[in-house]
Protein backbone atom coordinates (compact mmCIF):
# COMPACT_ATOMS: atom_id res chain seq x y z
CA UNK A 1 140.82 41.26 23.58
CA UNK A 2 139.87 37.80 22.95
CA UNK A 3 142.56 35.94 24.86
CA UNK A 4 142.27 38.13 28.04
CA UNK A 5 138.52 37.07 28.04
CA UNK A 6 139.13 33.74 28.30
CA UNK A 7 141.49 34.20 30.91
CA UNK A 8 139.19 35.41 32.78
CA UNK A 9 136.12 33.17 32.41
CA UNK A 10 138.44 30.49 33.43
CA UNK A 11 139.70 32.56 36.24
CA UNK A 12 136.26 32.95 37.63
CA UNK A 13 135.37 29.40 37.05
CA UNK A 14 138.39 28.36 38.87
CA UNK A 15 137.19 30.80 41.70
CA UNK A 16 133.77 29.32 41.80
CA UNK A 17 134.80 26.01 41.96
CA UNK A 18 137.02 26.74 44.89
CA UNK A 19 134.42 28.40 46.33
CA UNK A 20 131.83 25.34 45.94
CA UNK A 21 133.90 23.30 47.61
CA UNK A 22 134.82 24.87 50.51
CA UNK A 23 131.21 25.38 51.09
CA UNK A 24 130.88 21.70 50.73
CA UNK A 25 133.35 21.23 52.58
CA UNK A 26 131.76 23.52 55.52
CA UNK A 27 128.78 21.80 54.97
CA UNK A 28 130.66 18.24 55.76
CA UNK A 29 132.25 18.95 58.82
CA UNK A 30 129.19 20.93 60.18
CA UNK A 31 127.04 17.52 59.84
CA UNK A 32 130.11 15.51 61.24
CA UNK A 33 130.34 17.49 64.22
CA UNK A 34 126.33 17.37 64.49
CA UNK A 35 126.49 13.49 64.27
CA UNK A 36 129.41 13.33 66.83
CA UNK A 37 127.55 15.73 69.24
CA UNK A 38 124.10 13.84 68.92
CA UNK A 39 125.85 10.53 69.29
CA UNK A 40 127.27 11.80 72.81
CA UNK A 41 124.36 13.13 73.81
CA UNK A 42 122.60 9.89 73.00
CA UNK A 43 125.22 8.05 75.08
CA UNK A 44 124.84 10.15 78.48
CA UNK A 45 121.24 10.88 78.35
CA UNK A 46 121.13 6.39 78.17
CA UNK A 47 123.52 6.32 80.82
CA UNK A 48 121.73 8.48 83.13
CA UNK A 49 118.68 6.66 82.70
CA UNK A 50 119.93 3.02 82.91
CA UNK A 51 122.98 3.40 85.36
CA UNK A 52 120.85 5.86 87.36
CA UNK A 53 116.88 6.27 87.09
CA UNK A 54 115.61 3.09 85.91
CA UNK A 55 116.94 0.82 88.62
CA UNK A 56 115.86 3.06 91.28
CA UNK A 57 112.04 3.87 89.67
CA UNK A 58 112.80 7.37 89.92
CA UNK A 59 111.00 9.72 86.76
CA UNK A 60 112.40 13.56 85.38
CA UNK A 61 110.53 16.54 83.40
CA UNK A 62 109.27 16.42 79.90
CA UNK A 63 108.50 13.49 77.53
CA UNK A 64 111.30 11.50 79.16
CA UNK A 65 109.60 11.43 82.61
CA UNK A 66 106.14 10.82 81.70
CA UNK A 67 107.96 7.65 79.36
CA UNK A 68 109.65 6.57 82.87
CA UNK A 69 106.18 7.37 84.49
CA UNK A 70 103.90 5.33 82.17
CA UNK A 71 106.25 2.26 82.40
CA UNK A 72 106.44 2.48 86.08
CA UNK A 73 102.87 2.38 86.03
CA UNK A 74 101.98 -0.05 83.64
CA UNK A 75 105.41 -1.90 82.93
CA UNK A 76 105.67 -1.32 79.16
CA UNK A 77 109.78 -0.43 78.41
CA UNK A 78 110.70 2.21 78.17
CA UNK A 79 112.48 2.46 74.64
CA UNK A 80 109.05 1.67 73.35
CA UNK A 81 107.49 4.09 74.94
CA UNK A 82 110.13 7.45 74.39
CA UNK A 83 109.34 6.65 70.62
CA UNK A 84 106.16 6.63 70.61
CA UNK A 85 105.89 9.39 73.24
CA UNK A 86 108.24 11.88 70.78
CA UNK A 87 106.60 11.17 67.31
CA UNK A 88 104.05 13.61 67.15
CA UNK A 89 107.14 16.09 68.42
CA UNK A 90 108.73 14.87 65.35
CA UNK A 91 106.55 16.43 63.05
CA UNK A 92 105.63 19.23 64.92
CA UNK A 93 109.76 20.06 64.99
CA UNK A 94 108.84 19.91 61.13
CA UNK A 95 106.41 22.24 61.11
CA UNK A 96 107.75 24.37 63.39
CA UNK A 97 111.75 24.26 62.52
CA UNK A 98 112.24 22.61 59.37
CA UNK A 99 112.84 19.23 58.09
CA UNK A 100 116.66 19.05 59.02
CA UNK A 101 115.82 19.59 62.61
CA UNK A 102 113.28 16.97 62.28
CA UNK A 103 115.48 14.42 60.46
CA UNK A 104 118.12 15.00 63.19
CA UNK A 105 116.14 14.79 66.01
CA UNK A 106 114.17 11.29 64.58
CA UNK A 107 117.80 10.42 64.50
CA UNK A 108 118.64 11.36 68.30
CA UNK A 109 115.46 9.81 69.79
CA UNK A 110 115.72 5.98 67.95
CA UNK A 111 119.46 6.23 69.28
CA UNK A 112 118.36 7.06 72.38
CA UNK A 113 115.87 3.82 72.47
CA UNK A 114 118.28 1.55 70.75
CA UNK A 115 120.79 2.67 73.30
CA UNK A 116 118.39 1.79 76.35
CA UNK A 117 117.08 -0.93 74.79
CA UNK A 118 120.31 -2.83 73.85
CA UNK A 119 123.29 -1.47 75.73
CA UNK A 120 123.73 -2.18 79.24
CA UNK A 121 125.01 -0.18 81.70
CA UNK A 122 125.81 -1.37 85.61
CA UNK A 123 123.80 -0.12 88.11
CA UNK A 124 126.06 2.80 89.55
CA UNK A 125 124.45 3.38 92.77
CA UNK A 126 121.60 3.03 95.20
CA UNK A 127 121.92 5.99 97.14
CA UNK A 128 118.54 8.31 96.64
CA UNK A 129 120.45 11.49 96.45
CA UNK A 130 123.30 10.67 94.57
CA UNK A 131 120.73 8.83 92.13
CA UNK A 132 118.49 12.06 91.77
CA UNK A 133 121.98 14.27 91.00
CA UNK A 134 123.82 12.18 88.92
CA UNK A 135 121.39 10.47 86.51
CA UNK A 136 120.22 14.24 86.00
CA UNK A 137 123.07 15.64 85.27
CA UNK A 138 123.89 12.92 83.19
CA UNK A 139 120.38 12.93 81.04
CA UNK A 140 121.01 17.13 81.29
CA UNK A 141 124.46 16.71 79.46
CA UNK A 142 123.01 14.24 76.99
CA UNK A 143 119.94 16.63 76.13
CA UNK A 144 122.44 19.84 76.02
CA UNK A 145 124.89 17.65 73.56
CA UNK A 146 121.88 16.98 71.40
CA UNK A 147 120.92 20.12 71.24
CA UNK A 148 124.63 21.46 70.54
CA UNK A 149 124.24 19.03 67.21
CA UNK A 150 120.71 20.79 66.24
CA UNK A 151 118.76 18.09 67.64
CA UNK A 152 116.34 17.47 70.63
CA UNK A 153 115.97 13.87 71.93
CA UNK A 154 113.44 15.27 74.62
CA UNK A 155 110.12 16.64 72.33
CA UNK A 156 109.09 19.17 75.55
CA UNK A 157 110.83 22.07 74.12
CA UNK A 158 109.58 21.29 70.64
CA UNK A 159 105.94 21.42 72.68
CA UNK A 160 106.47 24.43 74.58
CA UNK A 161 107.52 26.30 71.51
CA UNK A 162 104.67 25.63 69.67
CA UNK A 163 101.97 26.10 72.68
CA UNK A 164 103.94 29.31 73.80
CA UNK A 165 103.10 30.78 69.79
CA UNK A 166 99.56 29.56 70.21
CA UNK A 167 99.01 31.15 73.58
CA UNK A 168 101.10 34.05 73.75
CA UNK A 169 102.85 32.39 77.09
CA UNK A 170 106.85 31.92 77.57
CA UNK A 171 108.49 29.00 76.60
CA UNK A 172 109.72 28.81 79.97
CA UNK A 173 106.28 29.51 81.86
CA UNK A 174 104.74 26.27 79.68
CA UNK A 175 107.58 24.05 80.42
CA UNK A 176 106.94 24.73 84.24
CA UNK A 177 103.23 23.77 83.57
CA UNK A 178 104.22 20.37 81.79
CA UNK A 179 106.84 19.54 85.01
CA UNK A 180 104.13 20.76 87.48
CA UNK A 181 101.69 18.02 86.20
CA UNK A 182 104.16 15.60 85.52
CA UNK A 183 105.24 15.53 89.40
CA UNK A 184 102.18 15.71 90.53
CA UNK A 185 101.26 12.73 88.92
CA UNK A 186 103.92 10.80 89.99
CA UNK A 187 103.36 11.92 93.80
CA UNK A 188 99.69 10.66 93.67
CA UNK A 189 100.73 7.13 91.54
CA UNK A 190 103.85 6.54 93.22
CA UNK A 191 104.73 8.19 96.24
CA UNK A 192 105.71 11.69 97.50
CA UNK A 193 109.54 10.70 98.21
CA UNK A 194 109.76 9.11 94.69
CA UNK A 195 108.03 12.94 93.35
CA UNK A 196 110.29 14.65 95.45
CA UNK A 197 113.76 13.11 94.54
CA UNK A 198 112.52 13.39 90.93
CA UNK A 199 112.24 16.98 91.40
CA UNK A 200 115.91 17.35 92.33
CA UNK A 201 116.88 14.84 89.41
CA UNK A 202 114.65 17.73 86.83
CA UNK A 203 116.48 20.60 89.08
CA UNK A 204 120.36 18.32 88.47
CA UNK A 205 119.09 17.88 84.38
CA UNK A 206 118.05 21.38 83.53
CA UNK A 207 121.03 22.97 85.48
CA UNK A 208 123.72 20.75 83.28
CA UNK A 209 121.34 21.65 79.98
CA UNK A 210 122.22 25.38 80.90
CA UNK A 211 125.68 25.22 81.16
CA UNK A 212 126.27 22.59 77.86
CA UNK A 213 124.21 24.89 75.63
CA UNK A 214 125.23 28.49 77.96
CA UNK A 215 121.46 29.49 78.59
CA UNK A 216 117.37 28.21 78.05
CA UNK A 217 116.01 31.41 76.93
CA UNK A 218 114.66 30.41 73.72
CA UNK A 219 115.78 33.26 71.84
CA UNK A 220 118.74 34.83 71.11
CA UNK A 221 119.89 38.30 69.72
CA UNK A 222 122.46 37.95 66.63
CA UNK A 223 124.80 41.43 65.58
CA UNK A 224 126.32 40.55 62.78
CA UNK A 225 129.24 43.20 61.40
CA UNK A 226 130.71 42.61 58.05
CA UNK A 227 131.53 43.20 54.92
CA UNK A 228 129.03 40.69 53.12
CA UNK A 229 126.24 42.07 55.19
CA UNK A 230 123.86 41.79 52.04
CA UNK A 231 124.87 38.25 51.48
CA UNK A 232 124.47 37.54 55.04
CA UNK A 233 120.98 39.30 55.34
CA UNK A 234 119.60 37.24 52.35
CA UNK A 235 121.00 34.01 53.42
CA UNK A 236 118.84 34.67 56.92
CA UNK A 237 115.48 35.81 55.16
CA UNK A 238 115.72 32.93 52.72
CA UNK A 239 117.60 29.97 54.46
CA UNK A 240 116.45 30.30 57.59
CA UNK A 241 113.21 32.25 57.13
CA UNK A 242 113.96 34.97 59.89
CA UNK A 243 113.40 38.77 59.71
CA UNK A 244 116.20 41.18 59.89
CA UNK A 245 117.09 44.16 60.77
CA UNK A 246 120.20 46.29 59.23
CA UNK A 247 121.61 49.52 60.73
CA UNK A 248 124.43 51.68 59.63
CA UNK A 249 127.41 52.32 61.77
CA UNK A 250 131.13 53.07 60.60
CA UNK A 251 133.84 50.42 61.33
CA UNK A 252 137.07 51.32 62.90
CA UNK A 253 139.83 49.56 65.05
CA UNK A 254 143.16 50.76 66.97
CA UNK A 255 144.12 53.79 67.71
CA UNK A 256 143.12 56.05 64.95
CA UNK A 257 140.90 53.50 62.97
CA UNK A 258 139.47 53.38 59.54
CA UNK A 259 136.49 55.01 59.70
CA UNK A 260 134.13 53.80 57.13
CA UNK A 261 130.38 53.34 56.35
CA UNK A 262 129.13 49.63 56.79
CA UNK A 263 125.76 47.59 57.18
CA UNK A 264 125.08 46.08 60.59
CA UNK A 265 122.80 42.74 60.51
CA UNK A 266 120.41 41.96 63.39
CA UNK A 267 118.41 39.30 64.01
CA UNK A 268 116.71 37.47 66.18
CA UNK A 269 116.55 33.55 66.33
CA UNK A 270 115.54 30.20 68.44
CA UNK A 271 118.98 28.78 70.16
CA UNK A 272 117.67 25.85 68.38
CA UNK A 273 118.83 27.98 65.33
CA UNK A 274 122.08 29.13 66.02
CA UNK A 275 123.88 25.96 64.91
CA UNK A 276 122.81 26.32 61.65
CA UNK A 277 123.01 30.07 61.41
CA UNK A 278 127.08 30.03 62.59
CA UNK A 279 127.68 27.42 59.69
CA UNK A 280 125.79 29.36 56.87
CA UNK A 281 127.80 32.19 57.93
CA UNK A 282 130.61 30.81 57.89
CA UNK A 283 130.50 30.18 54.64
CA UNK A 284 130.23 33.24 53.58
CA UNK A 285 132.55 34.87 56.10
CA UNK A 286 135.12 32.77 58.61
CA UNK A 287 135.91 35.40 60.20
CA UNK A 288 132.76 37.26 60.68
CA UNK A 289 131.96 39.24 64.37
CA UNK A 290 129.23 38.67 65.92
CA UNK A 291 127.77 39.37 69.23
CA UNK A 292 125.08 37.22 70.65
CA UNK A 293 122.77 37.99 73.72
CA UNK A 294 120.02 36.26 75.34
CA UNK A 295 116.51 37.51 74.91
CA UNK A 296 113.94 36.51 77.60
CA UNK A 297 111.23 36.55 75.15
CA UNK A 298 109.82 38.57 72.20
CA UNK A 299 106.81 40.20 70.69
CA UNK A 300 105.84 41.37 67.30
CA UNK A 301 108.20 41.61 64.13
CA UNK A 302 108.85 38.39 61.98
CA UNK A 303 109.63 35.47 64.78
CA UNK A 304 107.67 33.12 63.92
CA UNK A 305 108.84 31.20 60.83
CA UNK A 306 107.32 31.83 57.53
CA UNK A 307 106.89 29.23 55.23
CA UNK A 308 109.69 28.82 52.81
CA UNK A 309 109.64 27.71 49.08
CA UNK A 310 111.57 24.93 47.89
């Protein structure tokens, strides 16, 4: 009895190690694939700006387009001013996401000012139009790659999330608000033509931002089927602080099927979430199914994040 019991405790610790480093493994090539994704995103959103919207004065939405709007205005650069602009975004991504969101988007927005402020990029065009379509849909891509790598490098979403739990309001409805002022502005300090060609440089950026990251509703319906359902429920309620919700059903596939009893996980989350949620998954399950649908908005239940303990 003795020597089978060995066996085994080195048969499990053999298991556990292989297990430990797959996950760390997982865990690698998840922030590799973050970094590349933020780095590309840092290097169209810069070329949008300086091959497109600089030289021409022309501004966008969010905390990008008041940064273009304040330096048209007073002449302070721009780099400066999208840092200081996005700190207080910073921490309220902290508070309102976590600190790896935070870390990565700190990352994302000095890239993005280092990038302006040190790379050069030729002036691509002087043509109003193509200037208002192509340096959006440029910045668009670079925000929607961020974003892709579980960053922002834009703080108006950040914003809008957190007024839109204060208030009650849509994320969408307070990001229209921001954009309705920040136009205006620009129409009464610069001129109505500049306002009006920014407008279709927002319209070009949030249009490219919807089809890199395949929607803007803010959150997003997860139904998760499998196996490890209890491992997958707890890793959601304690890693990423979200309320579920599981549901029988009975698997089955082909023609007859095997017809047995199994959990089904749902949750909701932020599509700034899902990055992370895919790679905790997939640690516990490759090849996991899972359907995911947009939700407009939500009310009720456990969406906004409780505080976690470390």
């Amino acid at each position: 009895m003795y020597q089978p019991t060995i066996e085994r405790k080195k048969s499990v610790s053999t298991y556990l190690k292989a297990k430990r480093f797959r996950e760390a493994r997982l865990t690698m090539r998840g922030y590799l694939k973050d970094a590349f994704l933020i780095f590309l995103g840092i290097c169209s959103a810069s070329f949008g700006l300086k091959g497109f919207l600089l030289t021409n004065h022309f501004i966008d939405g969010g905390i990008t387009g008041i940064s273009l709007l304040v330096s048209a205005l007073s002449k302070w650069p721009v780099y400066l001013l999208i840092i200081m602009l996005n700190i207080p975004f910073i921490f309220m991504g902290y508070k309102t996401l976590g600190i790896q969101f935070a870390i990565k988007t700190a990352i994302g927005i000095a890239g993005l000012s280092l990038f302006i402020a040190n790379v050069n990029f030729p002036n691509i065009t002087d043509d109003n139009l193509l200037v208002a379509v192509f340096g959006g849909t440029f910045l668009g891509a670079g925000i929607g790659f961020a974003i892709r790598g579980g960053a922002v490098i834009d703080g108006t979403e950040v914003l809008a999330i957190y007024i839109s739990r204060k208030i009650g309001a849509t994320v969408g409805d307070v990001i229209i608000i921001i954009n309705v002022l920040i136009f205006s502005t620009a129409a009464y300090f610069l001129s109505v033509e500049i306002a009006l060609y920014s407008m279709i440089t927002y319209f070009a950026a949030s249009r490219t931002l919807d089809f890199i990251i395949e929607g803007i509703e803010e959150y997003v319906g997860v139904t998760i089927i499998s196996s490890h359902s209890t491992e997958i429920k707890e890793m959601i309620i304690n890693k990423l602080g979200r309320g579920v919700t599981v549901y029988q059903g009975k698997y089955g596939h082909g023609r007859r099927g095997e017809k047995r009893d199994l959990d089904i996980v749902y949750t909701v989350v932020t599509r700034l979430e899902l990055n992370k949620l895919n790679a905790e998954i997939e640690k516990i399950e490759p090849n996991v199914f899972m359907v995911m649908t947009p939700v407009k908005d939500t009310r009720g239940g456990m969406i906004k994040q409780r505080p976690l303990k470390h």
